[in-house]
Protein backbone atom coordinates (compact mmCIF):
# COMPACT_ATOMS: atom_id res chain seq x y z
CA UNK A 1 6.37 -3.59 6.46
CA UNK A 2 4.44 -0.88 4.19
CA UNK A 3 5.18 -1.21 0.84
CA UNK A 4 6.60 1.20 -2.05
CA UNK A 5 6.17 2.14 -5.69
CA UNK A 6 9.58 1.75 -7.51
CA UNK A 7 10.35 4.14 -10.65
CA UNK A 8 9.18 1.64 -13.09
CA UNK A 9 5.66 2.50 -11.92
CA UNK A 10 3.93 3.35 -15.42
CA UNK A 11 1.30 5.60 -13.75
CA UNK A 12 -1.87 3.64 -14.60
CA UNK A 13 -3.90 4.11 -11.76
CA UNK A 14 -5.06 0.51 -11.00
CA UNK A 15 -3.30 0.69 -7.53
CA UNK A 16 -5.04 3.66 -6.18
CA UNK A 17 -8.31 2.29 -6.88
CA UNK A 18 -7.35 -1.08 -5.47
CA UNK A 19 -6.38 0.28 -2.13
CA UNK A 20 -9.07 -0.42 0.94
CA UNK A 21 -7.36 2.28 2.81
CA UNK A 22 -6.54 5.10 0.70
CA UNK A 23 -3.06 4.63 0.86
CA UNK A 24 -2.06 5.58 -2.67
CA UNK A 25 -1.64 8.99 -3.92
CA UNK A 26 -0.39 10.03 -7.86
CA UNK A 27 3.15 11.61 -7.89
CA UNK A 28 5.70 13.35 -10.08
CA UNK A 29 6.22 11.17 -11.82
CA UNK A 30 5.05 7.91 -9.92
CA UNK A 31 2.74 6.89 -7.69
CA UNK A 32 3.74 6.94 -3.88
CA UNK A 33 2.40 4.72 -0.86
CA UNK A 34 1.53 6.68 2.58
CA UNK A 35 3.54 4.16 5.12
CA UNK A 36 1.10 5.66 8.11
CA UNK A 37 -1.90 4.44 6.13
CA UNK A 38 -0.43 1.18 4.26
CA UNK A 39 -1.23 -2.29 6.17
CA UNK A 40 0.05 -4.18 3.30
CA UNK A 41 -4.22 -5.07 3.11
CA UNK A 42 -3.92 -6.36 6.63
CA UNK A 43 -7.58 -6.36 7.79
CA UNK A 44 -9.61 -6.18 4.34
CA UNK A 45 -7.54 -8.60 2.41
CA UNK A 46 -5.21 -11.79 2.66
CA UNK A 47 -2.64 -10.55 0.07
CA UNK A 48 -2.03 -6.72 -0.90
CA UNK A 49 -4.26 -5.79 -3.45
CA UNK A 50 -2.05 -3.36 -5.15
CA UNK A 51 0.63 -5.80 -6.01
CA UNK A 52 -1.97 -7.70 -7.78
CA UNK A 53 -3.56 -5.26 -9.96
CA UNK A 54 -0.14 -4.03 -10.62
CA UNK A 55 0.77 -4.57 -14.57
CA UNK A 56 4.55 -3.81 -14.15
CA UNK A 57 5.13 -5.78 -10.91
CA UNK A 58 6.88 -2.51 -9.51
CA UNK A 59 5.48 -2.67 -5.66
CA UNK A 60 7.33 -4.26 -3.24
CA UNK A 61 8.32 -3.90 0.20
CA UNK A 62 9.74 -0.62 1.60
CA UNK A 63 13.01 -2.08 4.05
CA UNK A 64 13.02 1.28 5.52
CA UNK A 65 9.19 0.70 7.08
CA UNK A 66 9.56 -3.25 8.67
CA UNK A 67 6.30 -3.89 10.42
CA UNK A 68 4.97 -7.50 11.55
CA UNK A 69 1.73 -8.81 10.87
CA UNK A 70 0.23 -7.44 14.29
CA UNK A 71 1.79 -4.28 13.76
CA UNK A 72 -0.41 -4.06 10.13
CA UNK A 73 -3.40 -5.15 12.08
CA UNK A 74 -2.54 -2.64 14.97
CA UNK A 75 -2.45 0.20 12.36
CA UNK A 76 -5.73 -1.20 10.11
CA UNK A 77 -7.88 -1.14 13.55
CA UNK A 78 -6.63 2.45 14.45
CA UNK A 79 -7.43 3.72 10.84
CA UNK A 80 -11.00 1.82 11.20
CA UNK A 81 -11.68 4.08 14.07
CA UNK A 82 -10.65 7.07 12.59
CA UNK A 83 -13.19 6.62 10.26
């Protein structure tokens, strides 16, 4: 599953920076998560590293993107060659 930015996202930028693949872009007026590039950190990290930067615990998981773990590490290895 990819995960999502909820409306109580205060807009303070220590997702985006967090993010090993990019995944994070600033909106109007919160940030959004690209589901084709989010692995939930799959790959780089054992936990999602936006969630734990995030001050306002307002990321969580998008039920409209359900993805297993292999399906994360599917997407993380096809985004590594890309590169």
């Amino acid at each position: 599953m990819s995960l999502m930015i909820t409306d109580e996202c205060i807009a303070c930028d220590a997702c985006r920076e967090e993010c090993p693949n990019e995944a994070i872009e600033e909106g109007d007026p919160v940030y959004l998560i690209d589901s084709d590039m989010c692995t939930e950190c799959v790959g780089s990290f054992d936990e999602p590293q936006c969630i734990e930067v995030c001050p306002v615990d307002c990321i969580v998981l998008d039920p409209d993107n359900q993805e297993t773990v292999q399906e994360l590490q599917l997407k993380f290895n096809q985004l590594q060659e890309e590169e």
